[in-house]
Protein backbone atom coordinates (compact mmCIF):
# COMPACT_ATOMS: atom_id res chain seq x y z
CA UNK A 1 10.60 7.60 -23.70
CA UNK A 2 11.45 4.38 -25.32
CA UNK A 3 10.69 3.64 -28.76
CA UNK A 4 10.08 -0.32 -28.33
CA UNK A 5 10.59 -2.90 -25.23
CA UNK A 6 11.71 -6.06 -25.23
CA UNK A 7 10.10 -8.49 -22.89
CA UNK A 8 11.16 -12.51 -22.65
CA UNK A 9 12.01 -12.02 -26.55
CA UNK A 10 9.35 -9.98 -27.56
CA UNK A 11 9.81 -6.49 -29.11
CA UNK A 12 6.94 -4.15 -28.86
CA UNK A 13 7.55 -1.00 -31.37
CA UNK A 14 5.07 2.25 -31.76
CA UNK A 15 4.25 2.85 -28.25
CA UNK A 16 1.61 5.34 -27.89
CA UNK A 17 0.19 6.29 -24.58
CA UNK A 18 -3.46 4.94 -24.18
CA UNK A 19 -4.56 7.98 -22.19
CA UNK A 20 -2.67 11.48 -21.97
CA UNK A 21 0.80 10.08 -21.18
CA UNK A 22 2.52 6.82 -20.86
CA UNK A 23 2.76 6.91 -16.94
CA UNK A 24 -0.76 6.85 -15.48
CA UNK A 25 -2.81 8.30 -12.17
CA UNK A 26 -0.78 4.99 -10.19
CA UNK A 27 2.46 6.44 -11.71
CA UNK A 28 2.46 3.21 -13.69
CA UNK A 29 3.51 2.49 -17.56
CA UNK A 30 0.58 1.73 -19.80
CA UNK A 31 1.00 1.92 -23.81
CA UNK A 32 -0.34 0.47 -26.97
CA UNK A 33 2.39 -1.06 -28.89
CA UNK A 34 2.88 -3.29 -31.91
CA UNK A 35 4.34 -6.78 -32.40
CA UNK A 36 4.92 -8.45 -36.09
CA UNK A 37 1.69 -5.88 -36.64
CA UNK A 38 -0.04 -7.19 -33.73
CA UNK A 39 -1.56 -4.39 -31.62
CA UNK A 40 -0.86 -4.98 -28.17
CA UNK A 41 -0.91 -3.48 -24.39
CA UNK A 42 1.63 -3.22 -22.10
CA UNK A 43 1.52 -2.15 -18.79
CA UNK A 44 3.69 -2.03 -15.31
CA UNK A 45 2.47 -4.56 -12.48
CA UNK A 46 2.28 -3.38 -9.40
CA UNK A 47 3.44 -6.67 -7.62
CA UNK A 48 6.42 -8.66 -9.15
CA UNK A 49 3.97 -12.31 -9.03
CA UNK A 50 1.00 -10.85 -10.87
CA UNK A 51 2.66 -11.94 -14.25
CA UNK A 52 3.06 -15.50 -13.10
CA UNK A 53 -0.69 -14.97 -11.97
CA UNK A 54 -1.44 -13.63 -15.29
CA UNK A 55 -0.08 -16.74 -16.96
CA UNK A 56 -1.83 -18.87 -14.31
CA UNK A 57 -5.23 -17.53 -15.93
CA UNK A 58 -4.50 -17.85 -19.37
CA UNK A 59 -3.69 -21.64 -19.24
CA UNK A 60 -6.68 -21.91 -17.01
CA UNK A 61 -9.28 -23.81 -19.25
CA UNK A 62 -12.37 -21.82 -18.53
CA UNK A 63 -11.50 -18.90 -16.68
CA UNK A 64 -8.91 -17.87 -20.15
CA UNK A 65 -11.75 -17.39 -21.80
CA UNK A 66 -12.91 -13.97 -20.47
CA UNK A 67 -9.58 -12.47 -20.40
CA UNK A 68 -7.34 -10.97 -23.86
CA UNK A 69 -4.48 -13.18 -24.75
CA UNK A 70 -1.43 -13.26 -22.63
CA UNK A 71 1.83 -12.40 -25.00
CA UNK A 72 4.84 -11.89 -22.56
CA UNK A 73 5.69 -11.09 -19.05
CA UNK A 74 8.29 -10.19 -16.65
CA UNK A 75 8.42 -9.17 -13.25
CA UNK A 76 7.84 -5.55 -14.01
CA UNK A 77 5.43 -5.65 -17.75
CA UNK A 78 2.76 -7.81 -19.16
CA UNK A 79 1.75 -7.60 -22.18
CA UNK A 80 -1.53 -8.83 -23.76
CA UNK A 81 -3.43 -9.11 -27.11
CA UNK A 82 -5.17 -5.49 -27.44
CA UNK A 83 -9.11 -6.13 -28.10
CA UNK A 84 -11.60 -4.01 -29.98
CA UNK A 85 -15.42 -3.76 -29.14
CA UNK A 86 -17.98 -1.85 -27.31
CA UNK A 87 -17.73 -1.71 -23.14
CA UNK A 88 -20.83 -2.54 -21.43
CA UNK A 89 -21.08 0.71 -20.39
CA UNK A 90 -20.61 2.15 -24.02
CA UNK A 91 -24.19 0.70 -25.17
CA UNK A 92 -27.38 0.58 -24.43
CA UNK A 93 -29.19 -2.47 -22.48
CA UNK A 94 -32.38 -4.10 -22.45
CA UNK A 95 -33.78 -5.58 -19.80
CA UNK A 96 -33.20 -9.49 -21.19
CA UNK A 97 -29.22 -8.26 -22.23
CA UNK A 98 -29.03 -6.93 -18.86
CA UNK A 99 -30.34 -10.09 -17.44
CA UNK A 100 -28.23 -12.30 -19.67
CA UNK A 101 -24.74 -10.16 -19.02
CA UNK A 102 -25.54 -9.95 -15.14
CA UNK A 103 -25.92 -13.56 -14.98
CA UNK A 104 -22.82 -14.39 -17.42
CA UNK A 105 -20.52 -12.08 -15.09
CA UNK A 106 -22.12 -13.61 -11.88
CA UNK A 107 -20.85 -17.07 -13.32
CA UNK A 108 -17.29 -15.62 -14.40
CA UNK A 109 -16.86 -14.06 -10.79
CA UNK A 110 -17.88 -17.56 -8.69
CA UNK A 111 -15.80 -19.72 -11.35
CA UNK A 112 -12.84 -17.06 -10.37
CA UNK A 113 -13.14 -17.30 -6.88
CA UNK A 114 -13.34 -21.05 -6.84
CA UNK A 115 -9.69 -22.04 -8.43
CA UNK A 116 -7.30 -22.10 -6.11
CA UNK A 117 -3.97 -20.42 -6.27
CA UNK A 118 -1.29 -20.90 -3.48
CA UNK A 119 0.52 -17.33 -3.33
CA UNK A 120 -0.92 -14.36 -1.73
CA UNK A 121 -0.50 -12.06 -4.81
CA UNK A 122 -1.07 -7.98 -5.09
CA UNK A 123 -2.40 -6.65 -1.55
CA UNK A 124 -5.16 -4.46 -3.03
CA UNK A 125 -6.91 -3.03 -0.06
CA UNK A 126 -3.75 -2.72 1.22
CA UNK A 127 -3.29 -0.41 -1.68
CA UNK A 128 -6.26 1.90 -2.10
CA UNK A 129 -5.53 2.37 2.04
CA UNK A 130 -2.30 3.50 1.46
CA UNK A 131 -3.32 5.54 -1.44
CA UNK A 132 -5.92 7.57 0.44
CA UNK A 133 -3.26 7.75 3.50
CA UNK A 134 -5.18 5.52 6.03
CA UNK A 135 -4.42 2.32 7.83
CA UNK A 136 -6.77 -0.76 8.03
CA UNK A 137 -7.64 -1.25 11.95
CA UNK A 138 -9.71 -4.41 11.53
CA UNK A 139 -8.72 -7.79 11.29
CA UNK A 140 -9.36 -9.04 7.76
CA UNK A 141 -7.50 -12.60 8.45
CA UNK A 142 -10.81 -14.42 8.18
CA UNK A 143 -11.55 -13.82 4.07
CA UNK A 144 -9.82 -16.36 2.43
CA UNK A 145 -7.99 -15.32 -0.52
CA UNK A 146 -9.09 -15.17 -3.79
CA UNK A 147 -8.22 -14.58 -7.56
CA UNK A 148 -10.06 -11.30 -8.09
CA UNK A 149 -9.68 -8.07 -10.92
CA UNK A 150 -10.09 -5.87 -7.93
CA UNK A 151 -11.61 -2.91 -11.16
CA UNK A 152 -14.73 -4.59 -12.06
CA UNK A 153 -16.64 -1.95 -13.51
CA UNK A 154 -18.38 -1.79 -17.03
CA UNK A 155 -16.15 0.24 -18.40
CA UNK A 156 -13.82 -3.09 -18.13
CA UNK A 157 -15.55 -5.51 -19.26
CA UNK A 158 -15.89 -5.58 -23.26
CA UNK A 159 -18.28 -7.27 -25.69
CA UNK A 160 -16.42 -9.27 -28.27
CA UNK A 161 -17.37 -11.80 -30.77
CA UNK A 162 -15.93 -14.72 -28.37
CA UNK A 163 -17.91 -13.05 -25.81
CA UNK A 164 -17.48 -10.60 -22.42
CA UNK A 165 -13.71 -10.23 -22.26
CA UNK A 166 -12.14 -8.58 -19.12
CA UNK A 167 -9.73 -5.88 -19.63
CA UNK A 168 -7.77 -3.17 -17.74
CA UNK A 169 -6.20 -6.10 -15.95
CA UNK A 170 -3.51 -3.80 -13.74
CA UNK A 171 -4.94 -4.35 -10.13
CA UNK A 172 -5.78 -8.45 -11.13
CA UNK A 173 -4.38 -9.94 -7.91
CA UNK A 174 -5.27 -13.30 -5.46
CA UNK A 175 -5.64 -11.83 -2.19
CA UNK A 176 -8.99 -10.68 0.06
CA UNK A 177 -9.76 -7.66 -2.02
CA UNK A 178 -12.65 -10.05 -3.83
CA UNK A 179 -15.16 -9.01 -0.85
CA UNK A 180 -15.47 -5.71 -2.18
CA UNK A 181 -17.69 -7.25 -4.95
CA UNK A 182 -20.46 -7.64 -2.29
CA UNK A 183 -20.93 -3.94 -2.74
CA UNK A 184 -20.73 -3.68 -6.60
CA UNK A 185 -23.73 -1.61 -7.54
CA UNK A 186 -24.18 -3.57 -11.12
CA UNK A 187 -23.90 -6.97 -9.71
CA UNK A 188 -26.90 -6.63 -7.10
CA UNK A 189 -27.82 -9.48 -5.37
CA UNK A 190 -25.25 -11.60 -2.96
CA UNK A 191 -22.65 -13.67 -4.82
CA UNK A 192 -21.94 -15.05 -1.46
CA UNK A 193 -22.87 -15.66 1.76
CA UNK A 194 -21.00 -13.00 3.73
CA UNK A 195 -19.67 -14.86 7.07
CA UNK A 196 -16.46 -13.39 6.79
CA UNK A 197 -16.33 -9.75 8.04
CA UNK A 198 -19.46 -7.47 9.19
CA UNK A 199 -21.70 -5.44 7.64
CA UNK A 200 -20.16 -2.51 9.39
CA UNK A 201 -16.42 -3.13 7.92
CA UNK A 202 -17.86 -3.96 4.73
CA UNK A 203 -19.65 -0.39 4.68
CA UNK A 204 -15.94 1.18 5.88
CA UNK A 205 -13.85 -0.87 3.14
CA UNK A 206 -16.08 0.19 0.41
CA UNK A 207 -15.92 3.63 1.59
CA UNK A 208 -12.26 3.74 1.58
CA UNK A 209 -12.58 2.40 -2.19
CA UNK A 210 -14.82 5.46 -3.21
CA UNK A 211 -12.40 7.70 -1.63
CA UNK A 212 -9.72 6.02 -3.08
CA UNK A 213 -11.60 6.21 -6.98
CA UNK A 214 -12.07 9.68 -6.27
CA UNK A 215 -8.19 10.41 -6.66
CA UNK A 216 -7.32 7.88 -8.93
C-alpha cells in the first residue's frame, strides 16, 4: 500500500485504514491521512463526476455548511477535512434535541433537493440493485433527479461546534435515489408529497435497500 497520494497538488502522508483495511465492503479506498498536519479523509468515488459534485456543494452558500471541508479531488479520490464529534446515534436524546435535530435535518434535506444540478451523477439504486444481483422492472423516469447522500443514517451525521455536519459522503450523488428518504425510519413524517412512484414500488425499492445493507 502506498505511503502518501498526491491529488491536484496535494500530498496526503500516514494513511491508516479507518476500519480493518484500506479497501472497504464496496471494494473501495477509504483512509485517514495527513496534510501540513491536517488530518484528513480520502476515499475512492464510485462515479468519475461525484468530485465535481462534491465541489459543487462546497461553494454552495448554504448547503456547504453541513458538509466537512472539501481539500482536493480527482476523478477517482476526494479528499475532505476529517471532523471530530459525537454521531447522533453516539448520544443520548431528549425529546426537545430530538425535535430540534429532526427539524434541522428536515430543512438540510428540502434545501438539498431544491438546488438544481444539470448532470445525472452516481446511479445509486442502480447500485444497491446490482449489488444484491437484481434488476429494477419499474419505470422510475418520473422522479426527477436530485442532489441526495443516498447513507443518511445517524451514524452519518455528526454534532460539531458549527453544527450537524454530514459525513461518510461515498454514495453522495444527484440522481432519483433521494425517494428512498420517504422511508427513513428517523425522519418520520413526509418530506414530500409522493406523486412520483407508488406506494407499492416504494415498499419494493426500500426492500431492495435493506437487502442490499444487509451485505454491505
Amino acid at each position: 500500500m502506498r505511503d502518501k497520494i498526491i491529488i491536484n497538488g496535494f500530498t496526503i502522508e500516514n494513511l491508516t485504514p479507518i476500519k480493518k483495511s484500506f479497501i472497504n465492503k464496496n471494494k473501495k479506498f477509504s483512509a485517514r491521512g495527513f496534510i501540513d498536519k491536517k488530518k484528513v479523509k480520502i476515499y475512492e468515488v464510485f462515479d468519475k463526476k461525484q468530485g465535481s459534485l462534491r465541489e459543487f456543494v462546497s461553494n454552495h452558500k448554504e448547503l456547504s455548511a453541513y458538509f466537512p471541508n472539501l481539500i482536493a479531488y480527482d476523478e477517482k479520490f476526494i479528499v475532505e477535512e476529517w471532523l471530530e464529534g459525537n454521531t447522533l446515534m453516539e448520544i443520548n436524546l431528549n425529546f426537545f434535541k430530538k425535535l430540534k435535530y429532526s427539524l434541522a435535518l428536515k430543512k438540510m434535506i428540502k434545501l438539498m433537493w431544491s438546488i438544481n444540478y444539470d448532470e445525472e451523477v452516481f446511479d445509486y439504486i442502480d447500485y444497491i440493485y446490482k449489488r444484491v444481483g437484481k434488476i429494477c422492472h419499474f419505470d422510475l423516469n418520473k422522479i426527477p433527479m436530485r442532489i441526495n447522500h443516498n447513507d443518511l443514517s445517524l451514524d452519518n451525521i455528526l454534532i460539531t461546534p458549527n453544527g450537524l455536519k454530514i459525513i461518510d459522503n461515498e454514495y453522495l450523488g444527484n440522481s432519483r435515489g433521494w425517494i428512498l428518504n420517504l422511508k427513513n425510519s428517523f425522519l418520520k413524517g413526509s418530506l414530500v408529497n409522493n406523486k412520483y412512484i407508488t406506494s407499492e414500488q416504494l415498499i419494493e425499492l426500500w426492500k431492495i435497500r435493506v437487502e442490499w445493507s444487509q451485505i454491505h
